[in-house]
Protein backbone atom coordinates (compact mmCIF):
# COMPACT_ATOMS: atom_id res chain seq x y z
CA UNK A 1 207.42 114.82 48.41
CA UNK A 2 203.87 116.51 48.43
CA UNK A 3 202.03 116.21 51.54
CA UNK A 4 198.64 115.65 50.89
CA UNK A 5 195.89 115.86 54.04
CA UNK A 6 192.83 114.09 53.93
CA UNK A 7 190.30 114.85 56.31
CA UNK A 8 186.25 115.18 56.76
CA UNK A 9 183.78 114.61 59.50
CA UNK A 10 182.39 111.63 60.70
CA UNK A 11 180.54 108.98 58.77
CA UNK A 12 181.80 111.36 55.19
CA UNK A 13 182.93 108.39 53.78
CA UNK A 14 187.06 109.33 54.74
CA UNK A 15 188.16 105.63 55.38
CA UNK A 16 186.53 104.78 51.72
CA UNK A 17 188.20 107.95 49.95
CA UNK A 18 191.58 106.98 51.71
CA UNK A 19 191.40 103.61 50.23
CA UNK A 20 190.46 104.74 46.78
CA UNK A 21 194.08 106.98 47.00
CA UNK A 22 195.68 104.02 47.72
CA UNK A 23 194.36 102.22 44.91
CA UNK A 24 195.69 104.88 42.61
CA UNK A 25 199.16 103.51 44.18
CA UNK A 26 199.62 106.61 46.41
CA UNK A 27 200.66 105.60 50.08
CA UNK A 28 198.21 106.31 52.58
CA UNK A 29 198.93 107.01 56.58
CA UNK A 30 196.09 105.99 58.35
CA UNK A 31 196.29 107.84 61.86
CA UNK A 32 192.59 105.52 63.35
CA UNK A 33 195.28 102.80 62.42
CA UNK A 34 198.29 103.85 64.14
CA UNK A 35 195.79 104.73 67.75
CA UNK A 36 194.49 101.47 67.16
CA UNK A 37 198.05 99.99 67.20
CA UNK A 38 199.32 101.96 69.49
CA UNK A 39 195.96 100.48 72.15
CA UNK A 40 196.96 97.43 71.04
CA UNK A 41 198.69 94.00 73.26
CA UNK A 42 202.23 96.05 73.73
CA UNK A 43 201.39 99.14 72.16
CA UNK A 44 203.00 102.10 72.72
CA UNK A 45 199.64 103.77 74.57
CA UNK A 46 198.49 100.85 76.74
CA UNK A 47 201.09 101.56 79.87
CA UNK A 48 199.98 105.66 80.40
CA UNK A 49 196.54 104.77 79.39
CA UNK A 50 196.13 101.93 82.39
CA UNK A 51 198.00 104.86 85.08
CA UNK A 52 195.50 107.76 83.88
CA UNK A 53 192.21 106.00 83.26
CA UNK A 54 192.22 102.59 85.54
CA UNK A 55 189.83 99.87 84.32
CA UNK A 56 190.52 101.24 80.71
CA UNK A 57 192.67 98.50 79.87
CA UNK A 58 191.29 94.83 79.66
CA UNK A 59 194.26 91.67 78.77
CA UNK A 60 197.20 93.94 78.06
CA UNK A 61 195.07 96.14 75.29
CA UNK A 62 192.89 99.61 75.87
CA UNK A 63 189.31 98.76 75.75
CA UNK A 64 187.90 101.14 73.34
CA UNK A 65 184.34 101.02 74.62
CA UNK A 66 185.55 101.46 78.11
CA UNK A 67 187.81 104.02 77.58
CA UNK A 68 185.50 106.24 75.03
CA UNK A 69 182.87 106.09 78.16
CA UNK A 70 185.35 107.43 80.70
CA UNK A 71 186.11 110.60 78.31
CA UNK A 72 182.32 111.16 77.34
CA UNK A 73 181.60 114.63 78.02
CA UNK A 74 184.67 115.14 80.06
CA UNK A 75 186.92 117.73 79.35
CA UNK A 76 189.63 117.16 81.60
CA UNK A 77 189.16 113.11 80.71
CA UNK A 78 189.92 113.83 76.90
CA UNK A 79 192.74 116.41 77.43
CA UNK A 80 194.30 113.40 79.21
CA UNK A 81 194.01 111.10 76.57
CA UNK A 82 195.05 113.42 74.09
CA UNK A 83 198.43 114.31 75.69
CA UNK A 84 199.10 110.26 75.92
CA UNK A 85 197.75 109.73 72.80
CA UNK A 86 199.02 112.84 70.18
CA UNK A 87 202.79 112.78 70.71
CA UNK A 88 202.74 108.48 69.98
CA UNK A 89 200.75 109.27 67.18
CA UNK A 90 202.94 112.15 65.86
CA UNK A 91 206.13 110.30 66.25
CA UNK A 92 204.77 106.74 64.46
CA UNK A 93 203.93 109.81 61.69
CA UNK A 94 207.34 111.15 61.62
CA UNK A 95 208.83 107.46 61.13
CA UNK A 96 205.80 106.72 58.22
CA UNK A 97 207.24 110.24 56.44
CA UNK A 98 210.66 109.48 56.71
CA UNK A 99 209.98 105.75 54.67
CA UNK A 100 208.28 107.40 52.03
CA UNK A 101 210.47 110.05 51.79
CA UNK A 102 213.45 107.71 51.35
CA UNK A 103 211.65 105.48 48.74
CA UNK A 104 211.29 108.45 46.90
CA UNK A 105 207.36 108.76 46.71
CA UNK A 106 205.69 112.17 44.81
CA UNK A 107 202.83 112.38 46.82
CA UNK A 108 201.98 110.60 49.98
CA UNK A 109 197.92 111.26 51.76
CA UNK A 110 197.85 111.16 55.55
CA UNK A 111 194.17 110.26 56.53
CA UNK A 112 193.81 112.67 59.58
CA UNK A 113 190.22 112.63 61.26
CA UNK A 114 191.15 115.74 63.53
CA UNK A 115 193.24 118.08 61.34
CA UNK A 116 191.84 121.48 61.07
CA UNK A 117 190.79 120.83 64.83
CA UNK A 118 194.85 120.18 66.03
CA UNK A 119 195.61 122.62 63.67
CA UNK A 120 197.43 120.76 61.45
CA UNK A 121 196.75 122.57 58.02
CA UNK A 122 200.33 123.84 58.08
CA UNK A 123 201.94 120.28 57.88
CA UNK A 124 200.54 120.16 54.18
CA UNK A 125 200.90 121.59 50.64
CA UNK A 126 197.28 120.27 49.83
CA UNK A 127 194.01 119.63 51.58
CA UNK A 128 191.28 117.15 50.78
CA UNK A 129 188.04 117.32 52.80
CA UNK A 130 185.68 114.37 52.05
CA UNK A 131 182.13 115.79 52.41
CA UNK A 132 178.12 114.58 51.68
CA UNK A 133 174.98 116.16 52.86
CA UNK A 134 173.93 115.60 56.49
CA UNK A 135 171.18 113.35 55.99
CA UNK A 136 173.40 111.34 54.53
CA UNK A 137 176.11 111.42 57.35
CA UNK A 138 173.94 111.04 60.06
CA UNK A 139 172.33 108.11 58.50
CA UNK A 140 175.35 106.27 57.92
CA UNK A 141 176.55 106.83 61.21
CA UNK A 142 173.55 105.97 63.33
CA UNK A 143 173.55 102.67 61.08
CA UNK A 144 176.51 102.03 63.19
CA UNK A 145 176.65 99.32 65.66
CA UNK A 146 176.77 100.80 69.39
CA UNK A 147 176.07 104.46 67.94
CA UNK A 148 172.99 106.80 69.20
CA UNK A 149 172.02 109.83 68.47
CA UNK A 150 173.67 111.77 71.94
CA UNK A 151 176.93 109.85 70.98
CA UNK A 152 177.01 111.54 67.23
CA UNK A 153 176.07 114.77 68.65
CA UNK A 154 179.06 114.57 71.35
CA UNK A 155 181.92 113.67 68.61
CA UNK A 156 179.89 116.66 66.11
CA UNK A 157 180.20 119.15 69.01
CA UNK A 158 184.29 118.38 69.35
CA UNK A 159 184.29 118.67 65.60
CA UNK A 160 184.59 121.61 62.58
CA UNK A 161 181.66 121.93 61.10
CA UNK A 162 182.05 120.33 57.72
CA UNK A 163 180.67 123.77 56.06
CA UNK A 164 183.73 125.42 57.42
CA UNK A 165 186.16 122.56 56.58
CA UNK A 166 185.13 122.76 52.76
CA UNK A 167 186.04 126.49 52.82
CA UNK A 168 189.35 125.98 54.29
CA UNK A 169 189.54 122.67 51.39
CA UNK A 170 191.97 122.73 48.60
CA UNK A 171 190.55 120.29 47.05
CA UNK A 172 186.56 118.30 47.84
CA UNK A 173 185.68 115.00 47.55
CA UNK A 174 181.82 114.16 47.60
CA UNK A 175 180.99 111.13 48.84
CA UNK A 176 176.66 110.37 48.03
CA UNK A 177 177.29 109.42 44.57
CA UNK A 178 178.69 106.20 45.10
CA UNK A 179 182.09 104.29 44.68
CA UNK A 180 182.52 105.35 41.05
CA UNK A 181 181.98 108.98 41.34
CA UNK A 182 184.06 109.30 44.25
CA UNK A 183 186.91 107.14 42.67
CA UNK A 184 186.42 109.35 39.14
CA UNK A 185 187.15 112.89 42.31
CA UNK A 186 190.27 111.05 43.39
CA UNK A 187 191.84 110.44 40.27
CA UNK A 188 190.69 113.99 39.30
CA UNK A 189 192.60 115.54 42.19
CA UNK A 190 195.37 113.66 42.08
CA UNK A 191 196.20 115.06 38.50
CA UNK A 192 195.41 118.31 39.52
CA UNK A 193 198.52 118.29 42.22
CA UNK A 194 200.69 116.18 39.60
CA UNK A 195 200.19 119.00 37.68
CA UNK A 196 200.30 122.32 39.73
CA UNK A 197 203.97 120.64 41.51
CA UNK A 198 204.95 119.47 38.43
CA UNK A 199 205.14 116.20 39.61
């Protein structure tokens, strides 16, 4: 089973790329998706979370707003939440793997926001950065609700540069020509890994 990572910078157009893979019938891991289960009512995360940041959680889930204030700018805040967070993440990963690998799937994409920043490169046979030109990123992200400007520049500081991420790329998927270009890159790179496993 080929490991495929897809990762890019905020407000790239990832989430959009990931589902365009999965419309191609490849199964997708969506790691925002397992955090946000894992903050949800009973989640895995909501227990440590309410013992390391109190007033976090609000009728048995993690309030995201609340929470992403207490770790804005702090350090020591978001290497708490981190050490919570990665390990519940990793194992819900492990569990995801072990399903596909049992179905007997080719080529599985994990959507990972953070991967050349937790080091993660090494987990996969192929990389897929989802890029577009700055303008364009910080325009779709500041279209956001609840985003400002000090907010983007906070999460860009914690993040790669996408200019490095590219270089370290196997494969990138540009994101400013629309739906149909970007779907035409996915089903471009997908037969490009078919082919060079032998898939």
């Amino acid at each position: 089973m080929i490991l495929v990572g897809l990762t890019g910078s905020i407000g790239m157009g990832k989430s959009a790329t990931a589902k365009l893979f999965a419309a191609e019938g490849v199964p997708v891991y969506d790691a925002d998706l397992a955090v946000h289960d894992l903050y949800a009512k009973g989640g895995a995360a909501v227990a440590p979370i309410a013992v390391s940041f109190p007033g976090a959680v609000k009728d048995g889930a993690v309030d995201r707003d609340r929470l992403s204030a207490m770790v804005l700018g702090q350090q020591d805040a978001l290497k708490t939440l981190e050490a919570i967070v990665h390990p519940l993440v990793r194992q819900v990963q492990v569990d995801w793997l072990t399903k596909h690998a049992k179905a007997g799937e080719g080529i599985v994409v994990l959507d990972v926001p953070l991967l050349f920043e937790t080091s993660s490169e090494k987990n996969f046979q192929e990389i897929v950065v989802v890029s577009a030109p700055e303008e364009v990123q910080r325009a779709r992200v500041l279209g956001r609700p609840g985003m400002t400007a000090e907010k983007l520049d906070d999460i860009l500081m914690r993040q790669i540069p996408d200019a490095q991420k590219r270089e370290r790329a196997d494969f990138i998927i540009e994101t400013s020509k629309g739906i149909d270009d970007a779907r035409g890159q996915v089903q471009a790179v997908l037969q490009a890994i078919k082919k060079k496993h032998m898939l």
